[in-house]
N, C-alpha and C. Protein backbone atom coordinates (compact mmCIF):
# COMPACT_ATOMS: atom_id res chain seq x y z
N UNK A 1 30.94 24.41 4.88
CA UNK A 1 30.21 23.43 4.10
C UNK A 1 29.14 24.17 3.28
N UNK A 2 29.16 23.73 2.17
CA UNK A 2 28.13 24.55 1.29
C UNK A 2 26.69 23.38 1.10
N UNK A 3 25.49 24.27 1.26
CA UNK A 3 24.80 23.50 1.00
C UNK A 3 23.63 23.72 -0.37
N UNK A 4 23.41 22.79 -0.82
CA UNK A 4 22.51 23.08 -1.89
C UNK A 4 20.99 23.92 -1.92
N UNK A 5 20.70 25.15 -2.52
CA UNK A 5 20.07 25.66 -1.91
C UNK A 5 18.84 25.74 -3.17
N UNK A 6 18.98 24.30 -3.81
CA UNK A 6 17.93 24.70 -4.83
C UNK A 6 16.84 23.47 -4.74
N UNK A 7 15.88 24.35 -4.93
CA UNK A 7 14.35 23.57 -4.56
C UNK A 7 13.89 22.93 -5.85
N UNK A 8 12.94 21.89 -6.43
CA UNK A 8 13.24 21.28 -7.57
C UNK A 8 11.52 21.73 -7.14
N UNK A 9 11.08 22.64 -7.39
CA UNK A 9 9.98 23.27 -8.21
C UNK A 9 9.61 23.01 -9.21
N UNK A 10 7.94 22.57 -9.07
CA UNK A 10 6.96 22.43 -10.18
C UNK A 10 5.97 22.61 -10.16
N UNK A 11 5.71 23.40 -11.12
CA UNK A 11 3.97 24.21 -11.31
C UNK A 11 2.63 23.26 -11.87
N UNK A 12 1.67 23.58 -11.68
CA UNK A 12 0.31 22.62 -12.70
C UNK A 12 -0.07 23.78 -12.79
N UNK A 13 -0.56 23.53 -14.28
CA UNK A 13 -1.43 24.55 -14.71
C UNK A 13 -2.26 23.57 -15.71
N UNK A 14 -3.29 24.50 -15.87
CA UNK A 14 -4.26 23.66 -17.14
C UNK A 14 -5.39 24.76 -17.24
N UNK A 15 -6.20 24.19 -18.57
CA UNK A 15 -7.28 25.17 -19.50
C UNK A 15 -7.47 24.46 -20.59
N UNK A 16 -8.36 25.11 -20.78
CA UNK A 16 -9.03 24.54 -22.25
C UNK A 16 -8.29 24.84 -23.37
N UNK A 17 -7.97 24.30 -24.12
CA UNK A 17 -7.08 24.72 -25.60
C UNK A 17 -8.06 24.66 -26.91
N UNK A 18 -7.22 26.10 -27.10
CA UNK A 18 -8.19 25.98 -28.79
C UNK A 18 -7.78 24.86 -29.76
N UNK A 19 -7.34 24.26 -29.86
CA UNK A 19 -7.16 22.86 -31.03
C UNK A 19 -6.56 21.68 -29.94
N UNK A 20 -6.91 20.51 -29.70
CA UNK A 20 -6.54 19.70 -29.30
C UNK A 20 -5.03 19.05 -30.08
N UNK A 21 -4.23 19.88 -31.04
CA UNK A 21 -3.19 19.47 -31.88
C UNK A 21 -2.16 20.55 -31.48
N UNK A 22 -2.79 21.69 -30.55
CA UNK A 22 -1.38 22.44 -30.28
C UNK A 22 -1.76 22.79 -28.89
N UNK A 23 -0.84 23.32 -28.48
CA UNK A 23 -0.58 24.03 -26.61
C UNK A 23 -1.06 25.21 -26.71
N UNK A 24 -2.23 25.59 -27.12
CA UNK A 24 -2.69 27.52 -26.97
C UNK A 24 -3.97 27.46 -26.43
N UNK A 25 -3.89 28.05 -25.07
CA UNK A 25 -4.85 28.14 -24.33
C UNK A 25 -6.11 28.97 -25.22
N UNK A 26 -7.35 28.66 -24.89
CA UNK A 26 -8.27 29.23 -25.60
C UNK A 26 -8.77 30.78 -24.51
N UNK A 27 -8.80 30.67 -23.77
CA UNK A 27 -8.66 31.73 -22.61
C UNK A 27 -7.53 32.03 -21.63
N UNK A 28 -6.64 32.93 -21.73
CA UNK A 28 -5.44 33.00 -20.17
C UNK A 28 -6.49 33.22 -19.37
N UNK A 29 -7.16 33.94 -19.48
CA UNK A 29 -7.78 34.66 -18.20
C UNK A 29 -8.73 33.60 -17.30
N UNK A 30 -8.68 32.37 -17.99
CA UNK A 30 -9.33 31.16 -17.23
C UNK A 30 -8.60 30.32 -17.19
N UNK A 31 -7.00 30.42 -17.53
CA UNK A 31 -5.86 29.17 -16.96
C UNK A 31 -6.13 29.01 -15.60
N UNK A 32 -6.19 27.75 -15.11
CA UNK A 32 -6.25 27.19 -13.41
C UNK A 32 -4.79 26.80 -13.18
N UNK A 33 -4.24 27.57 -12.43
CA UNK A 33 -3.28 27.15 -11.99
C UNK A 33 -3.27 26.78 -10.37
N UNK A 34 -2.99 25.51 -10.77
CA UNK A 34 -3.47 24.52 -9.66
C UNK A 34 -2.71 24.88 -8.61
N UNK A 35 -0.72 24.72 -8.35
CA UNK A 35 -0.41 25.04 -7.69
C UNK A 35 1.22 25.06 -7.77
N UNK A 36 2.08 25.26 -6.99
CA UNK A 36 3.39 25.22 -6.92
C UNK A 36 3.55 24.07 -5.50
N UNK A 37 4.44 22.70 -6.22
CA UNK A 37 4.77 22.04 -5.59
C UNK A 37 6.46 21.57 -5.43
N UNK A 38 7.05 21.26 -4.41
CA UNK A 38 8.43 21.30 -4.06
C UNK A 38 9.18 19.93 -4.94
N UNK A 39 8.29 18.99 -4.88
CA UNK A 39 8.77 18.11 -6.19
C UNK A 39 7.83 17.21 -7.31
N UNK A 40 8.45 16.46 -8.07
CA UNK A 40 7.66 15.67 -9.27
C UNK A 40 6.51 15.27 -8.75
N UNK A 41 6.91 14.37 -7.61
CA UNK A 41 5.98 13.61 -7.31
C UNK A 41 4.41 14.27 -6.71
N UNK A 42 4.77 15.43 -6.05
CA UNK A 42 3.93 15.90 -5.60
C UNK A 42 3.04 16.75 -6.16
N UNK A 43 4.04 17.26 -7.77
CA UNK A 43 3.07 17.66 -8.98
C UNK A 43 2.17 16.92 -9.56
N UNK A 44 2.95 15.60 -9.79
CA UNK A 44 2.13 14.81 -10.72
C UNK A 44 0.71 14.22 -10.10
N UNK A 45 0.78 13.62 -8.46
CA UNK A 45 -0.69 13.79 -8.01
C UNK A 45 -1.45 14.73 -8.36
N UNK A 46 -0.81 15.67 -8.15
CA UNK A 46 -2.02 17.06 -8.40
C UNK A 46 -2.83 17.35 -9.84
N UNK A 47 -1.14 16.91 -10.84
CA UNK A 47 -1.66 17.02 -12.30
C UNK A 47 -2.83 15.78 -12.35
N UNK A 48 -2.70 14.51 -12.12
CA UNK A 48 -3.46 13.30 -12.27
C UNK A 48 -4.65 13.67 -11.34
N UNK A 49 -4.66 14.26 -10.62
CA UNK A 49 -6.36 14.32 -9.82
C UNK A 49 -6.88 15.35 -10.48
N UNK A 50 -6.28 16.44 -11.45
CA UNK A 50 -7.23 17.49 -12.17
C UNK A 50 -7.52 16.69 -13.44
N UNK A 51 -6.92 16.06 -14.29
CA UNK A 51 -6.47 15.50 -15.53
C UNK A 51 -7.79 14.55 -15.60
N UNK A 52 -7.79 13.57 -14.80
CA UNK A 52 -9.15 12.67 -14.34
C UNK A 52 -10.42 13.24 -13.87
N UNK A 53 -10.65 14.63 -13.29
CA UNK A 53 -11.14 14.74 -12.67
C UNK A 53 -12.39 15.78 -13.90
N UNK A 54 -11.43 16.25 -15.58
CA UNK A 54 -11.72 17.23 -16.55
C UNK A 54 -11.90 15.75 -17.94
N UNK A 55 -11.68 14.56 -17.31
CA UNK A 55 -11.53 14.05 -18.77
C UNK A 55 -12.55 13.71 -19.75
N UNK A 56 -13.81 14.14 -19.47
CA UNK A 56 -15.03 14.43 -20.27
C UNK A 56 -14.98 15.69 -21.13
N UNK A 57 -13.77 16.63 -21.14
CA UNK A 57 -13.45 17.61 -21.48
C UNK A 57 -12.66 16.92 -22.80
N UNK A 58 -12.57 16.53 -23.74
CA UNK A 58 -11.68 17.03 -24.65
C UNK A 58 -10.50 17.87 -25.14
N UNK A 59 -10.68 19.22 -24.50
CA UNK A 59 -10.06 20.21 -24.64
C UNK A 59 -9.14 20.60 -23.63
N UNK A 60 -10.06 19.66 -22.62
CA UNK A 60 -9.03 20.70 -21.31
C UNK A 60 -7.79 19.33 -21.21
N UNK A 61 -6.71 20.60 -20.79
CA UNK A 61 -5.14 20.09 -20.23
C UNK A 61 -4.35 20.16 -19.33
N UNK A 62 -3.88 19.05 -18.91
CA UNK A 62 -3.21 20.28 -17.25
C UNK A 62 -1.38 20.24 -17.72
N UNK A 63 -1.10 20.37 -17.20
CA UNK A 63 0.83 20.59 -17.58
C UNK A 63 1.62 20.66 -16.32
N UNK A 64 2.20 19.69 -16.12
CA UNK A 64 3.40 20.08 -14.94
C UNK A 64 4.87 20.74 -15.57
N UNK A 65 4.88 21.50 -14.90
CA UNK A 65 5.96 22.67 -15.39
C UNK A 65 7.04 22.67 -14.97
N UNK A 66 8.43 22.53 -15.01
CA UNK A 66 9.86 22.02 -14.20
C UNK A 66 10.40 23.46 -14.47
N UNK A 67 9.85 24.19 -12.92
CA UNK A 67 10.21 26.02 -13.03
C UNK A 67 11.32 25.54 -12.31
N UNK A 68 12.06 24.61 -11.83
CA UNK A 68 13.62 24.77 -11.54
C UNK A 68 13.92 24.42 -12.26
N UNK A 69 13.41 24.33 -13.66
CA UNK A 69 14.49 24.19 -14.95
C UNK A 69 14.62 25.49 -15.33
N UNK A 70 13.37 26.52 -15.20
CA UNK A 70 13.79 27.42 -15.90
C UNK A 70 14.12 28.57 -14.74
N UNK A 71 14.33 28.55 -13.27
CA UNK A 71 15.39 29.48 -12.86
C UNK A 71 16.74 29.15 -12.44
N UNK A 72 16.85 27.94 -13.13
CA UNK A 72 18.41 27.58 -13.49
C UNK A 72 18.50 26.60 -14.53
N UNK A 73 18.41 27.32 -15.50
CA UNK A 73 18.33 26.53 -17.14
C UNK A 73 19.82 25.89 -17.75
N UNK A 74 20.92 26.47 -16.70
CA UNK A 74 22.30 25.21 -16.82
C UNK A 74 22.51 24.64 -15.81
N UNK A 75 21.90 24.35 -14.48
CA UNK A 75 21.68 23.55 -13.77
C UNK A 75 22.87 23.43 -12.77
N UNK A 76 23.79 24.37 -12.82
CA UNK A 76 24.73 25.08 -11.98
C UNK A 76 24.57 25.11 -10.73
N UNK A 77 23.68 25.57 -10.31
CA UNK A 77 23.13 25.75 -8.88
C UNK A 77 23.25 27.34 -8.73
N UNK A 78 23.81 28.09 -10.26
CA UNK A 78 23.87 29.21 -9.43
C UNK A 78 23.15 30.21 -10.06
């Protein structure tokens, strides 16, 4: 029996961006990367409690990231 051995991984990250009209961090070296979580759901709390927690910020952004999209970007399993 084969079993599925892929984890549906997702990252938060966030920082301040230089233009509120594009995605370019104004510092890497101060991206917060919040954390690596095993699914959506458990990203998106995390994204929504930083997101609320910066929204006097203007600038700042957080991003949930679907990194099992990108270590299997045809979705193969393999």
């Amino acid at each position: 029996m084969t079993e599925t051995c892929q984890q549906l991984l997702h990252l938060v990250i966030g920082g301040e961006l230089k233009d509120v009209e594009c995605v370019e961090f104004r510092d890497l070296d101060a991206v917060d990367f919040v954390g690596a979580y095993p699914n959506y759901q458990e990203a998106y709390k995390a994204w929504k409690s930083k997101a609320q927690a910066t929204v006097d910020n203007a600038h700042m952004r957080y991003f949930i990231i679907h990194a099992h999209r990108l270590l299997d970007p045809d979705g193969d399993g393999k």
